[in-house]
PDB file of N, CA and C in Angstrom:
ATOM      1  N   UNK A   1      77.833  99.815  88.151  1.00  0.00           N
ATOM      2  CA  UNK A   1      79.170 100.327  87.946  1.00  0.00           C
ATOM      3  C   UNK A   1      79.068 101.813  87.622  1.00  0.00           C
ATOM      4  N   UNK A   2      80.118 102.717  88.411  1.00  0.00           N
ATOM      5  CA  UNK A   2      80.093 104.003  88.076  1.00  0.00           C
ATOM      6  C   UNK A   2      81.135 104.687  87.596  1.00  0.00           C
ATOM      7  N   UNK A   3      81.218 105.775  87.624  1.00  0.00           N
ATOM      8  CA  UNK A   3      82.350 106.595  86.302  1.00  0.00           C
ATOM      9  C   UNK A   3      83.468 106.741  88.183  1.00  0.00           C
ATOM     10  N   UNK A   4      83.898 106.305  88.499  1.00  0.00           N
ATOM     11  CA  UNK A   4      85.283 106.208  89.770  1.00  0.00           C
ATOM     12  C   UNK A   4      86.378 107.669  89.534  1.00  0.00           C
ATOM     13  N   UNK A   5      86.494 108.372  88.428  1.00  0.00           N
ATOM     14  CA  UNK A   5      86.644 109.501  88.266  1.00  0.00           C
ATOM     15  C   UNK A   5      85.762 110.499  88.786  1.00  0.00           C
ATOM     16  N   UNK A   6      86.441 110.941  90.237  1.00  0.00           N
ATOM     17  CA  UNK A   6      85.720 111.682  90.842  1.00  0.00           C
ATOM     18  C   UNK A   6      86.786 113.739  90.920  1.00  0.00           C
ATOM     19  N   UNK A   7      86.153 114.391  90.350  1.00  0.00           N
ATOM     20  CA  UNK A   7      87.114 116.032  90.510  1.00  0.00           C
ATOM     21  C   UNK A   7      86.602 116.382  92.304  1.00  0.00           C
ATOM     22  N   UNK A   8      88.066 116.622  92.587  1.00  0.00           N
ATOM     23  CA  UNK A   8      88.079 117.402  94.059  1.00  0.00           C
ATOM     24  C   UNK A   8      88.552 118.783  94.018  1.00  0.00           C
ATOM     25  N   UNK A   9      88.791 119.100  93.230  1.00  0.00           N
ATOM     26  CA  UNK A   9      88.609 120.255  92.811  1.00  0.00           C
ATOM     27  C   UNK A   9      89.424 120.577  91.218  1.00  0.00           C
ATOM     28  N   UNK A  10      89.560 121.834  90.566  1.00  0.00           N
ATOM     29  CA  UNK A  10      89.578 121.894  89.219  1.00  0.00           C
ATOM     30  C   UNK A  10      91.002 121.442  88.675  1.00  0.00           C
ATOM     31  N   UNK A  11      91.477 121.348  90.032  1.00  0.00           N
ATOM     32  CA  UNK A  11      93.301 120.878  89.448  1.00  0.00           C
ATOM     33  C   UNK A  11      93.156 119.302  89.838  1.00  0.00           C
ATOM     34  N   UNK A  12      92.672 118.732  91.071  1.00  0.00           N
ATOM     35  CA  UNK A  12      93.057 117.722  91.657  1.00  0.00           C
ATOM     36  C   UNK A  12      91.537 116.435  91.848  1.00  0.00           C
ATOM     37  N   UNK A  13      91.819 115.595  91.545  1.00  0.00           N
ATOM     38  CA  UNK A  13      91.230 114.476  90.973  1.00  0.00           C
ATOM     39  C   UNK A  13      91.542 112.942  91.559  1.00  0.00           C
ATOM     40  N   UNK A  14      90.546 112.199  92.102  1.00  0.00           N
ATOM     41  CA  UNK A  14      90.615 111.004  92.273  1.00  0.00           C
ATOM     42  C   UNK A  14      90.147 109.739  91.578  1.00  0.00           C
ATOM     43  N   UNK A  15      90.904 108.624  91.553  1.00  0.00           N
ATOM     44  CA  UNK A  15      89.964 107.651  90.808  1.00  0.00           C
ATOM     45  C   UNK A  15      89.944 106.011  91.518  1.00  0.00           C
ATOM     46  N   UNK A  16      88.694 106.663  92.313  1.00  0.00           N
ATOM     47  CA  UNK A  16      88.725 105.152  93.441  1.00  0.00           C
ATOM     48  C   UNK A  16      87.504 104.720  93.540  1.00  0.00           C
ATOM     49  N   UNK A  17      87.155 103.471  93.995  1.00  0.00           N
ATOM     50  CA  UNK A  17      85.504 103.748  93.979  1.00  0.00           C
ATOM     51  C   UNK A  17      85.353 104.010  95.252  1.00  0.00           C
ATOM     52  N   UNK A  18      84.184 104.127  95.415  1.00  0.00           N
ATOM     53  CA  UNK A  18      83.442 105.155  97.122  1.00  0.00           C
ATOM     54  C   UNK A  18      83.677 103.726  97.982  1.00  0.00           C
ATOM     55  N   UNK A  19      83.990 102.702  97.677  1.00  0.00           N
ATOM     56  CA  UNK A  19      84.229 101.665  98.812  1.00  0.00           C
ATOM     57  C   UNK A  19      85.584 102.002  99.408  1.00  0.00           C
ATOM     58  N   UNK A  20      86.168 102.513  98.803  1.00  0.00           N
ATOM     59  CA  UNK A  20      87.902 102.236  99.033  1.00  0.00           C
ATOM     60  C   UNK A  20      88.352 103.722  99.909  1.00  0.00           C
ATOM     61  N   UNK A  21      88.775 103.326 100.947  1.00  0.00           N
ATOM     62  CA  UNK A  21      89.469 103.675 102.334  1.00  0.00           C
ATOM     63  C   UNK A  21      90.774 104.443 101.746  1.00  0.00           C
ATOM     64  N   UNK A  22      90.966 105.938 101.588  1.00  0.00           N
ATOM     65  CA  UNK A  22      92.240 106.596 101.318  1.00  0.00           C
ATOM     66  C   UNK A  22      92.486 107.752 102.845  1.00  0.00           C
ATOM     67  N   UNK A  23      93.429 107.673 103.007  1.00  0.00           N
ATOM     68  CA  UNK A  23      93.892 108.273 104.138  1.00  0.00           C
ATOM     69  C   UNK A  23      93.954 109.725 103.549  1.00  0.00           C
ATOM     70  N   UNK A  24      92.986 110.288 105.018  1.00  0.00           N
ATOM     71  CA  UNK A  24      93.127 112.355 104.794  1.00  0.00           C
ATOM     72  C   UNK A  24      94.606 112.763 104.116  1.00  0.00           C
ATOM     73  N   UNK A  25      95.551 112.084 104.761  1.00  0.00           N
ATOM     74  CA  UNK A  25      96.763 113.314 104.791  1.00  0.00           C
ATOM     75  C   UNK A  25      96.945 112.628 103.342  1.00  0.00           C
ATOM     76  N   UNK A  26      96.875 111.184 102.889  1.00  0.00           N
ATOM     77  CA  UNK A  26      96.735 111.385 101.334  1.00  0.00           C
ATOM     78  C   UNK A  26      96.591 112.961 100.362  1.00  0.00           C
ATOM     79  N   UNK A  27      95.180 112.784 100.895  1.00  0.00           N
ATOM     80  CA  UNK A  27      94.030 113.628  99.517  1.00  0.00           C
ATOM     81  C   UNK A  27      94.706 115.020  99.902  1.00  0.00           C
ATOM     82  N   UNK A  28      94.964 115.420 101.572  1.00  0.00           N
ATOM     83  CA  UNK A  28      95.885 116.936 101.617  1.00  0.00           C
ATOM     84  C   UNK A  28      97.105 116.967 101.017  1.00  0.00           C
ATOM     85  N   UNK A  29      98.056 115.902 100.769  1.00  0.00           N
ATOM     86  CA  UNK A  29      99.263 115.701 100.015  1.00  0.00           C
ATOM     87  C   UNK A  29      98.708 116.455  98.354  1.00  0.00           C
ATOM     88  N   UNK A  30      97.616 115.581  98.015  1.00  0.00           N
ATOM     89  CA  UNK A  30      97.099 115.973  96.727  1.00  0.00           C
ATOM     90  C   UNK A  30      97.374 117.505  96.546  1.00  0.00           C
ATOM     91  N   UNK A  31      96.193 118.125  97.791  1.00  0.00           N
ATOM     92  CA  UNK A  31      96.222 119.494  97.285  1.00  0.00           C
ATOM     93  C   UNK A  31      97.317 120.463  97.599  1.00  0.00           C
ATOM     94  N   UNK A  32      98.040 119.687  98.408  1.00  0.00           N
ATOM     95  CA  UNK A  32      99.103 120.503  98.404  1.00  0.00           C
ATOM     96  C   UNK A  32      99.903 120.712  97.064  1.00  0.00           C
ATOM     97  N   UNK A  33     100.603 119.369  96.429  1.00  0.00           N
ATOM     98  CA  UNK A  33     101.008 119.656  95.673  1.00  0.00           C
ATOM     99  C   UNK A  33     100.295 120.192  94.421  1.00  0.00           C
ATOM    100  N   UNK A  34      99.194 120.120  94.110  1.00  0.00           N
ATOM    101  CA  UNK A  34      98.374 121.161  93.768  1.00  0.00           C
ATOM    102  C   UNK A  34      99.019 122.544  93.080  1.00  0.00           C
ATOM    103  N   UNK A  35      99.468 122.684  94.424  1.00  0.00           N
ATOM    104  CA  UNK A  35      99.851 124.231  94.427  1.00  0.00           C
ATOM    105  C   UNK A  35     101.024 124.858  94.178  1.00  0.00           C
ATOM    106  N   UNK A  36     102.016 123.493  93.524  1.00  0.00           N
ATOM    107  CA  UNK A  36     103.117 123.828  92.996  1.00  0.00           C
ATOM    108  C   UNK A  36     103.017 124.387  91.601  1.00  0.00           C
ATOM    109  N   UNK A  37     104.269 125.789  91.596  1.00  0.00           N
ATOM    110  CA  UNK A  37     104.309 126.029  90.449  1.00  0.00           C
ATOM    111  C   UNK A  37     103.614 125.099  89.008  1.00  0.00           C
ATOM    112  N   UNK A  38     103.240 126.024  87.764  1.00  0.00           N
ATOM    113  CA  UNK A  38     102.977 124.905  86.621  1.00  0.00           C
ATOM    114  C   UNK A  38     101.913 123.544  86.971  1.00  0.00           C
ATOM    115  N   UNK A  39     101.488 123.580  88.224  1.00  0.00           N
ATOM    116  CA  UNK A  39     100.870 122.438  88.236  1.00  0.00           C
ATOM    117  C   UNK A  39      99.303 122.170  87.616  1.00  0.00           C
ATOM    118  N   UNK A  40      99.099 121.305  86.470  1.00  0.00           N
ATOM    119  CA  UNK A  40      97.671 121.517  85.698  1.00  0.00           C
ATOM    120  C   UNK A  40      96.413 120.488  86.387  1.00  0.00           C
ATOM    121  N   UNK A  41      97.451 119.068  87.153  1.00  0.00           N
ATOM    122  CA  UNK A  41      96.498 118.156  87.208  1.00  0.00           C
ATOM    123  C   UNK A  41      97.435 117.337  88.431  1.00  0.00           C
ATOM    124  N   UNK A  42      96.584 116.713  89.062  1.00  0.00           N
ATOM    125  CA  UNK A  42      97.280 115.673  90.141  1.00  0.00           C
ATOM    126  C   UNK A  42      96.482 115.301  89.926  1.00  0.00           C
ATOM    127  N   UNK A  43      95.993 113.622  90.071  1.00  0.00           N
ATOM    128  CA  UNK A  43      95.145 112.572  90.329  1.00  0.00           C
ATOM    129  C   UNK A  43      95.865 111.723  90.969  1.00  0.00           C
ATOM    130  N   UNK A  44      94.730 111.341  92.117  1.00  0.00           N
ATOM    131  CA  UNK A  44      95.395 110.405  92.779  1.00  0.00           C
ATOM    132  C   UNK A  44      94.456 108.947  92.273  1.00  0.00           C
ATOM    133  N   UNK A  45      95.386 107.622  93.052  1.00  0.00           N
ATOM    134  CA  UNK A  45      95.360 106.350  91.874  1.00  0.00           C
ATOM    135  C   UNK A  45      94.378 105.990  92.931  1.00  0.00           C
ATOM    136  N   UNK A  46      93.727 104.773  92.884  1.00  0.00           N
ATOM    137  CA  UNK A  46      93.308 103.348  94.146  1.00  0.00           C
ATOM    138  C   UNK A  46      94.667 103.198  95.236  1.00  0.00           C
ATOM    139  N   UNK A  47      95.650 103.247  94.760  1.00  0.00           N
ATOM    140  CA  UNK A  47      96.730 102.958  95.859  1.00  0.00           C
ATOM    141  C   UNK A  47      97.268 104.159  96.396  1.00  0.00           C
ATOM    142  N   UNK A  48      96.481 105.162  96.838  1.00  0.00           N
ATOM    143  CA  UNK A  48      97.014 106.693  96.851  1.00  0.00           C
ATOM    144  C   UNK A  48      97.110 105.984  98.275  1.00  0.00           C
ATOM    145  N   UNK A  49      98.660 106.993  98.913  1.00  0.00           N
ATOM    146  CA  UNK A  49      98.935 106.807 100.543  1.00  0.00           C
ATOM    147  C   UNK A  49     100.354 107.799 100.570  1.00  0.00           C
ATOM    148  N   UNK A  50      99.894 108.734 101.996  1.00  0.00           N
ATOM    149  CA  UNK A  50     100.981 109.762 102.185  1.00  0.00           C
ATOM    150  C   UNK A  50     101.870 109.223 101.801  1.00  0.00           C
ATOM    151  N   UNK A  51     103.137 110.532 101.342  1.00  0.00           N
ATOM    152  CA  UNK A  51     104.518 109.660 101.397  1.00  0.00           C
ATOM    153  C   UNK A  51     105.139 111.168 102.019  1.00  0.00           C
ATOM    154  N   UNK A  52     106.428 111.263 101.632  1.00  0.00           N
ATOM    155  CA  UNK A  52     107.563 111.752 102.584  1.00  0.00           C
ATOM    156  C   UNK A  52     106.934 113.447 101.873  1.00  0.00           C
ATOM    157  N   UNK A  53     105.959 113.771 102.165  1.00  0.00           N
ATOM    158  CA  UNK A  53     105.702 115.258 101.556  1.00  0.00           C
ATOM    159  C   UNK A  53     105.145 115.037 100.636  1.00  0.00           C
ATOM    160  N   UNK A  54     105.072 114.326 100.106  1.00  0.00           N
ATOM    161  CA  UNK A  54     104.242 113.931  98.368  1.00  0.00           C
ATOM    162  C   UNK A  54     103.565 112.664  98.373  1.00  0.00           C
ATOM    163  N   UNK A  55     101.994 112.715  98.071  1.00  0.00           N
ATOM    164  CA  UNK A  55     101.683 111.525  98.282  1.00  0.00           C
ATOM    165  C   UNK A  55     102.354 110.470  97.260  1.00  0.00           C
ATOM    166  N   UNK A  56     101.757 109.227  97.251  1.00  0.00           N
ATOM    167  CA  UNK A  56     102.363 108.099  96.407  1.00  0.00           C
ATOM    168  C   UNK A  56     101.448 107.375  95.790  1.00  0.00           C
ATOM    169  N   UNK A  57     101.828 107.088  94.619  1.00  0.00           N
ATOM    170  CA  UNK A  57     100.261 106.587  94.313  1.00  0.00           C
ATOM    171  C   UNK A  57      99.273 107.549  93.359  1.00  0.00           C
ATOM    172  N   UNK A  58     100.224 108.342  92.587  1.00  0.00           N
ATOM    173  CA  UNK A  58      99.671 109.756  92.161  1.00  0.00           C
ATOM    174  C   UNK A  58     100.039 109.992  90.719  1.00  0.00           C
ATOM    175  N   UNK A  59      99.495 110.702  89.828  1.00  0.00           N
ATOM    176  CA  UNK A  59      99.846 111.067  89.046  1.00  0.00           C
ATOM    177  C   UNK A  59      99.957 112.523  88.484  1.00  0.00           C
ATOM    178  N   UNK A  60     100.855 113.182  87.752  1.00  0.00           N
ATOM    179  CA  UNK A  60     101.057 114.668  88.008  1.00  0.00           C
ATOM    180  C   UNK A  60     101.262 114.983  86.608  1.00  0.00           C
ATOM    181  N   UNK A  61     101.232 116.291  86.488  1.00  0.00           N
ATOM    182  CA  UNK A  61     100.222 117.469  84.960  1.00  0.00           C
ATOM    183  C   UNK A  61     101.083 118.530  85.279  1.00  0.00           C
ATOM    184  N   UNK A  62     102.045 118.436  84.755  1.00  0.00           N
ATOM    185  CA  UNK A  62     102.528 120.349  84.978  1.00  0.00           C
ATOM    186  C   UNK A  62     103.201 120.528  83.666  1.00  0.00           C
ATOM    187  N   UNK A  63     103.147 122.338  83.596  1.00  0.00           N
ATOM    188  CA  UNK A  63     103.584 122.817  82.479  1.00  0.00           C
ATOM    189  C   UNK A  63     104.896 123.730  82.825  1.00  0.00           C
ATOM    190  N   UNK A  64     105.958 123.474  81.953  1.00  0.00           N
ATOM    191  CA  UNK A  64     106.612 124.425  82.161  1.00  0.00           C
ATOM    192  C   UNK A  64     107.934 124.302  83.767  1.00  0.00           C
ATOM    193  N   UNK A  65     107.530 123.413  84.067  1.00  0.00           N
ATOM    194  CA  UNK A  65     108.015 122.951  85.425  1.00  0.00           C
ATOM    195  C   UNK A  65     108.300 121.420  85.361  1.00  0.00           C
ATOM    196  N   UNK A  66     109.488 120.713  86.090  1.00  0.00           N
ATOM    197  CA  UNK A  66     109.934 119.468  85.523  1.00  0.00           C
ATOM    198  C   UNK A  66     110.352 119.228  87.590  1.00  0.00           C
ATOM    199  N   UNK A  67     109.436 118.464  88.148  1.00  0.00           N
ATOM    200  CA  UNK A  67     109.573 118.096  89.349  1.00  0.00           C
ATOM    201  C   UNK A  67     110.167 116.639  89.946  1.00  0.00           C
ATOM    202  N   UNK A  68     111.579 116.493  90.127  1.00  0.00           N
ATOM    203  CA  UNK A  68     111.575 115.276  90.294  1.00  0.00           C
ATOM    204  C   UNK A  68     111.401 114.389  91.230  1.00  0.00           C
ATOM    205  N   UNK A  69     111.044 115.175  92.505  1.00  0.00           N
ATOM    206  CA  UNK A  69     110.578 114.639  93.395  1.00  0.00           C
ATOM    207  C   UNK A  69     109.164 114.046  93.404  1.00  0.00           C
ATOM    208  N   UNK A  70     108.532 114.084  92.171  1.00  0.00           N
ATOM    209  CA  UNK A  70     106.967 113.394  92.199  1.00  0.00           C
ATOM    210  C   UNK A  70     107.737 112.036  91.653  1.00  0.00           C
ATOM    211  N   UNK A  71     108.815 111.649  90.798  1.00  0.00           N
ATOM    212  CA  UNK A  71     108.822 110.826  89.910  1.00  0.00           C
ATOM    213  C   UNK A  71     109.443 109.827  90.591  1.00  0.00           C
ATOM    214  N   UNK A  72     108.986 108.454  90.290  1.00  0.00           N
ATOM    215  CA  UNK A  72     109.374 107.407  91.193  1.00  0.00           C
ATOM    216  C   UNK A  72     108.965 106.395  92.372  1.00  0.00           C
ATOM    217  N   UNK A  73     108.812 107.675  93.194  1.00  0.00           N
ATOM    218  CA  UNK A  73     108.387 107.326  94.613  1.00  0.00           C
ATOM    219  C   UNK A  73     107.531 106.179  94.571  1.00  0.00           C
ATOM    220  N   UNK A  74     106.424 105.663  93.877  1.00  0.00           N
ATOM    221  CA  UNK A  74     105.864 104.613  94.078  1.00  0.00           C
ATOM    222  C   UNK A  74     106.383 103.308  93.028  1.00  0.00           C
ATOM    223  N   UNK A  75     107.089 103.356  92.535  1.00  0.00           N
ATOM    224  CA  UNK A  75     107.594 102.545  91.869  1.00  0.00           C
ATOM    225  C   UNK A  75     107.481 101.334  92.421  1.00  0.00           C
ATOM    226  N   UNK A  76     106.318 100.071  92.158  1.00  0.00           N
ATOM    227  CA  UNK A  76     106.453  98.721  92.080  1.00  0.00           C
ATOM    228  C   UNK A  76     104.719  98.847  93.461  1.00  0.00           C
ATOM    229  N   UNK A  77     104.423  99.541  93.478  1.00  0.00           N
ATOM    230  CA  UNK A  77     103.868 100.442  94.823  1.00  0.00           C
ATOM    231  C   UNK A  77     102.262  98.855  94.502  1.00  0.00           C
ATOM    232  N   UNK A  78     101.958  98.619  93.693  1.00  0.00           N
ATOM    233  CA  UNK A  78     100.547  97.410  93.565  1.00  0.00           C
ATOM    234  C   UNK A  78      99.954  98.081  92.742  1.00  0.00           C
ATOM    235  N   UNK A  79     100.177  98.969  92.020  1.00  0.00           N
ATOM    236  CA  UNK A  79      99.029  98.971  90.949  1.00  0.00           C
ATOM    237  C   UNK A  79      99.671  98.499  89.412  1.00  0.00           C
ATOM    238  N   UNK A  80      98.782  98.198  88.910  1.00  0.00           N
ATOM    239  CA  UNK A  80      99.272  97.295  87.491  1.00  0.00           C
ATOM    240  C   UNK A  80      97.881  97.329  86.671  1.00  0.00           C
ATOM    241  N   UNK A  81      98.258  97.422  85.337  1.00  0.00           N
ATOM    242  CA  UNK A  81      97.464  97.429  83.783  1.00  0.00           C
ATOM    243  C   UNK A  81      97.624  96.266  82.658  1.00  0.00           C
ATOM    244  N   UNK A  82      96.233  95.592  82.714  1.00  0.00           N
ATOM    245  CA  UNK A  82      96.255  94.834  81.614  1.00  0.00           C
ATOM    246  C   UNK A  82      95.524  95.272  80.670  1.00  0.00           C
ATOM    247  N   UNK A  83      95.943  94.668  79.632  1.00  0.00           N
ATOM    248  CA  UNK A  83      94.988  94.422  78.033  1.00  0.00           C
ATOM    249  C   UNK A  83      94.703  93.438  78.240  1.00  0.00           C
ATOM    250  N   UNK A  84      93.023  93.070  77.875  1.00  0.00           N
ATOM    251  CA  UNK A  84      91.895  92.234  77.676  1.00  0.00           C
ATOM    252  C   UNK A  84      91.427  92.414  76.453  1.00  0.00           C
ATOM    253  N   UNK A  85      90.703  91.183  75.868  1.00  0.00           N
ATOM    254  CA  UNK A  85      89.880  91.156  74.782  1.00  0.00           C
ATOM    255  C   UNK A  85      88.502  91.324  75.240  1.00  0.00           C
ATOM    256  N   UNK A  86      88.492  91.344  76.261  1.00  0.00           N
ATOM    257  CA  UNK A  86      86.913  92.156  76.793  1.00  0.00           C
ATOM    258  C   UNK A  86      86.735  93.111  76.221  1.00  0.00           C
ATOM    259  N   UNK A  87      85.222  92.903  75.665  1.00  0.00           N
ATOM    260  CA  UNK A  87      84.350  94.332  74.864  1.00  0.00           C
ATOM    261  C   UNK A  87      83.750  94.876  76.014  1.00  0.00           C
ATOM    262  N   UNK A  88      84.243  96.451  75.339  1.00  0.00           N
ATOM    263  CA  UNK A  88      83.346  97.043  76.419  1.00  0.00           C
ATOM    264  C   UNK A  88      82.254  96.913  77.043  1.00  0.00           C
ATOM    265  N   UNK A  89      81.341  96.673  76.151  1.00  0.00           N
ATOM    266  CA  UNK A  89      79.972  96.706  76.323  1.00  0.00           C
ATOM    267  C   UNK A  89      79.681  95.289  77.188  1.00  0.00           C
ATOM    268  N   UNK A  90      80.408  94.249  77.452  1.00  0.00           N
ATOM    269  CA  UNK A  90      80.391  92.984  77.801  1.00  0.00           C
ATOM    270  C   UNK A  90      80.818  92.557  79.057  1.00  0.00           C
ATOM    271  N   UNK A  91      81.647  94.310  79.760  1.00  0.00           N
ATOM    272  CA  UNK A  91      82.245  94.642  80.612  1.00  0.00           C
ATOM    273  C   UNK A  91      81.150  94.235  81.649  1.00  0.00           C
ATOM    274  N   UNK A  92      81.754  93.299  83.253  1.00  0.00           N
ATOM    275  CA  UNK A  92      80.859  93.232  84.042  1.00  0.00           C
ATOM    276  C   UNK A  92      82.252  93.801  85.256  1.00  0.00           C
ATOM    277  N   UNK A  93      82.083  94.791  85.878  1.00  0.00           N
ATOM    278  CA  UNK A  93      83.416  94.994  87.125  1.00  0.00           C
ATOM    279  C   UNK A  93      83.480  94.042  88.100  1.00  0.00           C
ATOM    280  N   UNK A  94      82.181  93.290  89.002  1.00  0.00           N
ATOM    281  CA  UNK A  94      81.811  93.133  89.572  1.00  0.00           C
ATOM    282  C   UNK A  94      82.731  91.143  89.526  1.00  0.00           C
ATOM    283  N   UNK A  95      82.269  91.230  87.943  1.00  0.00           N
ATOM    284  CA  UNK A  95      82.560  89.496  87.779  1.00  0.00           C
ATOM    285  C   UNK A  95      84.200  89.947  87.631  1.00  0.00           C
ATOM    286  N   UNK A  96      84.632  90.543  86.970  1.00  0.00           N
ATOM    287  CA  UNK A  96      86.061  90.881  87.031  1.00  0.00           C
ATOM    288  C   UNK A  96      87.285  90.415  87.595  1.00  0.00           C
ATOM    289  N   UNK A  97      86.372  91.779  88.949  1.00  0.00           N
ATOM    290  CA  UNK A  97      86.876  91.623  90.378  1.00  0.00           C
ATOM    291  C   UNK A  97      87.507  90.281  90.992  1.00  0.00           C
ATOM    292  N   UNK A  98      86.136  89.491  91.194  1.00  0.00           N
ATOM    293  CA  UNK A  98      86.622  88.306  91.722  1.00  0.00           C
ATOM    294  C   UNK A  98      87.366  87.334  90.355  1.00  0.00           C
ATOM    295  N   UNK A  99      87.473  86.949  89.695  1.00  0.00           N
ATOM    296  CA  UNK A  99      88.288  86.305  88.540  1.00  0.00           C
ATOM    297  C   UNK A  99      89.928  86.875  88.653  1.00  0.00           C
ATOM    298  N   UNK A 100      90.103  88.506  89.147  1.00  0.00           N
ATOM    299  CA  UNK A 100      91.140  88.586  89.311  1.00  0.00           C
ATOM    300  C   UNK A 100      91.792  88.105  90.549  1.00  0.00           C
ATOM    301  N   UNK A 101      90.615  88.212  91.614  1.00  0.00           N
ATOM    302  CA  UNK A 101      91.217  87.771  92.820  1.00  0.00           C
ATOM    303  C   UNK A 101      91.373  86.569  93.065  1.00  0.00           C
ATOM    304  N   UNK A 102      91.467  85.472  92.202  1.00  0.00           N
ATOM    305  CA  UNK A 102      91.611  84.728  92.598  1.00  0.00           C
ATOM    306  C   UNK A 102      92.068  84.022  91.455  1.00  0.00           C
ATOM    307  N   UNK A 103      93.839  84.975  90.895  1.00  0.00           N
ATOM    308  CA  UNK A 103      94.957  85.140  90.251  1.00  0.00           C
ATOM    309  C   UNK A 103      95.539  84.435  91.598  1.00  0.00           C
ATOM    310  N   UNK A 104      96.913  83.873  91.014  1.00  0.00           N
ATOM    311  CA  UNK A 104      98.009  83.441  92.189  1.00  0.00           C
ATOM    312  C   UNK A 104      99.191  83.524  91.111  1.00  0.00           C
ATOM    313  N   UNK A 105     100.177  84.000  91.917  1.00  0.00           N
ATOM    314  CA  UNK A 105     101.581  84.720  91.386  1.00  0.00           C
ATOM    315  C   UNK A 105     102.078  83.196  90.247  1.00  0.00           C
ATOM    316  N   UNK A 106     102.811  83.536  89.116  1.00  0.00           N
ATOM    317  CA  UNK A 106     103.315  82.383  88.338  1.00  0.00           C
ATOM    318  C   UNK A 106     104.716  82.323  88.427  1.00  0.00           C
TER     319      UNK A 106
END
């Protein structure tokens, strides 16, 4: 298991592992917006995928500047966060993985 926080450059940031398939015009969405005013940080997620000028699937860092066209757009988009009583140290990704995949909707 590796640190999936990968810098593409000093503003813009991914966090996927090297297996996972993200589309170019994605990661150029990234740096584009990048380059908006105030902008400190973009990271893009595991579910990063172009969207209408702005990728989706992203998360955004600006100062001083309030953009509402980043906000939203992926709303309900597949990514999701749990809390576990898993200790870190006890952490296996690998066994995880499959235990989650083979979740079925309740």
């Amino acid at each position: 298991m590796g640190n999936y926080i990968r810098p593409l450059s000093d503003v813009v940031f991914s966090i996927a592992s090297d297996n996972l398939w993200i589309e170019d015009s994605a990661i150029q969405q990234l740096y584009t917006t990048a380059k908006l005013t105030g902008m400190k940080r973009v990271i893009g997620m595991p579910d990063l995928h172009p969207g209408r000028g702005y990728p989706i699937g992203a998360a955004f860092f600006s100062r001083g500047r309030f953009y509402p066209a980043l906000v939203g757009n992926d709303i309900g988009c597949g990514m999701a966060l749990w809390q576990t009583d898993i200790l870190g140290r006890k952490y296996n990704a690998d066994k995880l993985e499959k235990r989650l995949a083979s979740l079925t909707d309740v």
